[in-house]
Protein backbone atom coordinates (compact mmCIF):
# COMPACT_ATOMS: atom_id res chain seq x y z
CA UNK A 1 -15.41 -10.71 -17.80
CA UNK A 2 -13.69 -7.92 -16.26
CA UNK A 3 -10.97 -5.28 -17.54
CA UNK A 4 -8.57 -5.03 -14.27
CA UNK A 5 -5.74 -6.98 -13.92
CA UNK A 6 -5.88 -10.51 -12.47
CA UNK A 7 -4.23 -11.21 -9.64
CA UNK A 8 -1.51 -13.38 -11.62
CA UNK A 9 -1.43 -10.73 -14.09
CA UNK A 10 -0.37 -8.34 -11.03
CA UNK A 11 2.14 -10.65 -9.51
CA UNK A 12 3.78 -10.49 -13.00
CA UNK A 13 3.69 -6.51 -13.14
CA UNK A 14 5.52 -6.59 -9.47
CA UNK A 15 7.87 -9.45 -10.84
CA UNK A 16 8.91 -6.88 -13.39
CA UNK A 17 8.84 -4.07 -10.69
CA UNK A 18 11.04 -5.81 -8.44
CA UNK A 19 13.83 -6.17 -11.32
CA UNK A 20 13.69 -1.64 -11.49
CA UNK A 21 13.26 -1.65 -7.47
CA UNK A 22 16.33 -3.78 -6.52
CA UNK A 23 14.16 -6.24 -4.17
CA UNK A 24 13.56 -9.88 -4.87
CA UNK A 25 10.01 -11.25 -5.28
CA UNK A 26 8.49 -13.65 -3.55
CA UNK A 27 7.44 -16.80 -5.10
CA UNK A 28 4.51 -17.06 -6.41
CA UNK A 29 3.80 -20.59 -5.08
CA UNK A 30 4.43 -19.92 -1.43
CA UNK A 31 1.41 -17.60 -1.53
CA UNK A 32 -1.68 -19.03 0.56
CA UNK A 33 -4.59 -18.48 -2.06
CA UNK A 34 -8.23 -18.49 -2.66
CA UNK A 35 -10.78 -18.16 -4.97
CA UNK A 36 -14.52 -16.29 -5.49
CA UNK A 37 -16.59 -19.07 -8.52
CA UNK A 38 -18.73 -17.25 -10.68
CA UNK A 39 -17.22 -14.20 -10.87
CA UNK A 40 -18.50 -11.71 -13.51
CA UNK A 41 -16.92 -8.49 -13.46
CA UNK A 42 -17.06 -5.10 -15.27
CA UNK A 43 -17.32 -5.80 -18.42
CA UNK A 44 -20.84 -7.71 -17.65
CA UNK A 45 -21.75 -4.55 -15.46
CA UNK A 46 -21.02 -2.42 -18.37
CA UNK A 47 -22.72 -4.61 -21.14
CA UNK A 48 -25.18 -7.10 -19.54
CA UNK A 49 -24.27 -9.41 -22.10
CA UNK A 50 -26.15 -12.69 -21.32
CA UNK A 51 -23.00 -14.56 -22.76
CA UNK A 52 -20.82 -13.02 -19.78
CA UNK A 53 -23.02 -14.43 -17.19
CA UNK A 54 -23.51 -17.70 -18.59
CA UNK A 55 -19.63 -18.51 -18.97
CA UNK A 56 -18.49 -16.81 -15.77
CA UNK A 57 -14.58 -16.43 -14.59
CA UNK A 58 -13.20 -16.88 -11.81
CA UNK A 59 -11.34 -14.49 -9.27
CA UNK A 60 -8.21 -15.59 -7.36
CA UNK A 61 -6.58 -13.97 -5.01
CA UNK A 62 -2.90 -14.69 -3.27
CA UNK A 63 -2.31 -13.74 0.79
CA UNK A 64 1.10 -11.81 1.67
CA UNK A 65 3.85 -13.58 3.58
CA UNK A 66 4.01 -10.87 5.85
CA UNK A 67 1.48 -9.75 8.63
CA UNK A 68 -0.22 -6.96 7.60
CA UNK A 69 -2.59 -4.19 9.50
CA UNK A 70 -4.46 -2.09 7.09
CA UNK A 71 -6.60 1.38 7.25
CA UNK A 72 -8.17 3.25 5.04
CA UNK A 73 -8.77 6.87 5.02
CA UNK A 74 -12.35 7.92 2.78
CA UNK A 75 -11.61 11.34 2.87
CA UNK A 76 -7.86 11.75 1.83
CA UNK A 77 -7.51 13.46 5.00
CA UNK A 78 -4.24 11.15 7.17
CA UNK A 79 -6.08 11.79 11.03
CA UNK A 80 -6.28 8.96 13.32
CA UNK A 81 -10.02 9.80 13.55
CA UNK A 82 -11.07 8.93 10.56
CA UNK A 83 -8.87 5.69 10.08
CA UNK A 84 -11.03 2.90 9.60
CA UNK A 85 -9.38 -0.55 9.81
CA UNK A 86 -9.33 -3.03 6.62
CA UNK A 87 -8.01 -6.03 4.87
CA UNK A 88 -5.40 -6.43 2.57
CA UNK A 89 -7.01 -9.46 1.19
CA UNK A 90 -10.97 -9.46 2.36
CA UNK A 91 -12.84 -12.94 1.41
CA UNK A 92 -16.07 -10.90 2.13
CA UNK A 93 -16.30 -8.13 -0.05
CA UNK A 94 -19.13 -6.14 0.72
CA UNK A 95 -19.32 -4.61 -2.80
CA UNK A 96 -18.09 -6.44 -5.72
CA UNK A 97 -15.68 -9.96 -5.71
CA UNK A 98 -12.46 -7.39 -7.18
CA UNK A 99 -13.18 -5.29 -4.14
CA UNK A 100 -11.42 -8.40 -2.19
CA UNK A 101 -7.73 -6.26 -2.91
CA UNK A 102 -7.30 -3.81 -0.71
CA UNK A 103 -11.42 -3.26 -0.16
CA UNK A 104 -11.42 -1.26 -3.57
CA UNK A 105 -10.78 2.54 -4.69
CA UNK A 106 -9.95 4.83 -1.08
CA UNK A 107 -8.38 8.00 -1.37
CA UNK A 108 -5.39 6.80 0.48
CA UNK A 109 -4.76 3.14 2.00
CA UNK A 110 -2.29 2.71 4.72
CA UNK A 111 -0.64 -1.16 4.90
CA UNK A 112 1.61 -1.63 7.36
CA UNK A 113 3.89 -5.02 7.35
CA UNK A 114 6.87 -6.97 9.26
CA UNK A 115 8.48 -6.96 6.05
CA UNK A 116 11.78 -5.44 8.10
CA UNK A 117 13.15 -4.34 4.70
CA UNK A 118 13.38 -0.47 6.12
CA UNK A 119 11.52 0.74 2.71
CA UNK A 120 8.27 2.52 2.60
CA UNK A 121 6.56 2.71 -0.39
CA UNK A 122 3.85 5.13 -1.81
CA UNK A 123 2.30 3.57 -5.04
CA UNK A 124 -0.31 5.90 -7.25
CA UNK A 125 -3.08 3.67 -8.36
CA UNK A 126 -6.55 3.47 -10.45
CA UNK A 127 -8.31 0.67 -10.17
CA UNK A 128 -5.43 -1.99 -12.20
CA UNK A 129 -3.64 -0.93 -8.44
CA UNK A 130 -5.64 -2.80 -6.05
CA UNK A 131 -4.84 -6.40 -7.04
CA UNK A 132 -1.06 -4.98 -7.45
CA UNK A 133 -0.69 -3.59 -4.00
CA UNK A 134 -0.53 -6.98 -1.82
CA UNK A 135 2.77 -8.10 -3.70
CA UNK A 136 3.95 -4.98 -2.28
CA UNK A 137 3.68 -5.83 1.41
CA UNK A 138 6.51 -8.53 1.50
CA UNK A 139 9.07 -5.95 0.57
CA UNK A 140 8.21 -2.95 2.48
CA UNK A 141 7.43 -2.19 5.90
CA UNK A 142 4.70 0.48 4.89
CA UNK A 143 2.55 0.69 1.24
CA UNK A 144 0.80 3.58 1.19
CA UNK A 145 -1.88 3.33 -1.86
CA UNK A 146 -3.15 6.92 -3.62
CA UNK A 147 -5.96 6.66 -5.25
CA UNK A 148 -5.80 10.57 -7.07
CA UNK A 149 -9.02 10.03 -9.02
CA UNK A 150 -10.59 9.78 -5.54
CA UNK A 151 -8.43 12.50 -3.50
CA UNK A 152 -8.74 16.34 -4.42
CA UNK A 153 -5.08 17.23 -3.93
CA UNK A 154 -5.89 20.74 -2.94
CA UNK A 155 -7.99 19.96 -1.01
CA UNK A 156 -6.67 17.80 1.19
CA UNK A 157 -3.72 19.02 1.00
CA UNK A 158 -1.85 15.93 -0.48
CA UNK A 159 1.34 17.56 -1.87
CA UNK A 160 4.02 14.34 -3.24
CA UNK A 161 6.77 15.73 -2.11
CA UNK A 162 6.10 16.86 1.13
CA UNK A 163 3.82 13.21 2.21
CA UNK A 164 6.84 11.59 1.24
CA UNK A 165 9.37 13.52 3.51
CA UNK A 166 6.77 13.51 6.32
CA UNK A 167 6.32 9.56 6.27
CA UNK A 168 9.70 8.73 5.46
CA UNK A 169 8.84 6.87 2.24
CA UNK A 170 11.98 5.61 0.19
CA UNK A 171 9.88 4.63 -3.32
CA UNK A 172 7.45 5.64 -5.30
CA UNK A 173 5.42 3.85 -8.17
């Protein structure tokens, strides 16, 4: 009932990645999971098809390996002041079961891991992104997530090239 990726769906995509990125993946089975019942998503939101509702999905969701600390920053703008702390994986989503990955669409999201792999990531998202970006933390130390529909990049100021030199990040997806 919903047109993002699944979370197995994801792992699959970062499978792939990891082939392209020169890191191995983890293994799917050694991933602590969980599960929201009755889960309609967008395309019931979008429709209100009776149907949808009636034959729900399920949503499952996998935990990194590694500890994570997360922040998010609403505004695009990277200041310790307006950091406000997260979950990768959050079994209460406030809005919305697919909000569980990474709490949803933020201008930028800041995940920082004891992956120990000295790589630092910055991956440029829509929504397909947010179930994709936990894979990410057992291979990097950092994933920074850009969300550009959601960040005015002249605004704020959010130039590629120069966020990547300033953070030290070694890949970009």
């Amino acid at each position: 009932t919903d047109h993002h990726w699944t979370a197995r769906g994801a792992y699959h995509a970062y499978v792939a990645f990891s082939k392209v990125a020169g890191f191995k993946p983890t293994k799917l089975e050694d991933h602590k999971s969980g599960q929201f019942d009755t889960f309609v998503g967008t395309l019931y939101a979008w429709s209100g098809a009776s149907i949808l509702k009636e034959k729900p999905d399920y949503l499952e969701y996998f935990y990194p390996l590694s500890e994570t600390t997360a922040v998010r920053y609403p505004n695009g703008y990277i200041k310790d002041e307006e950091a406000i702390p997260m979950k990768v994986i959050n079994e209460n989503p406030a809005v919305g079961k697919y909000t569980c990955f990474i709490e949803g669409d933020n201008p930028v999201t800041k995940i920082v891991t004891n992956a120990n792999s000295g790589r630092k990531i910055v991956m440029i998202k829509e929504s397909y992104g947010n179930s994709f970006a936990p894979w990410l933390c057992d291979n990097f130390d950092e994933v920074w997530v850009i969300d550009p529909r959601k960040v005015n990049v002249g605004a704020n100021e959010l130039d590629l090239k120069t966020f990547c030199n300033q953070y030290g990040i070694t890949d970009v997806l």
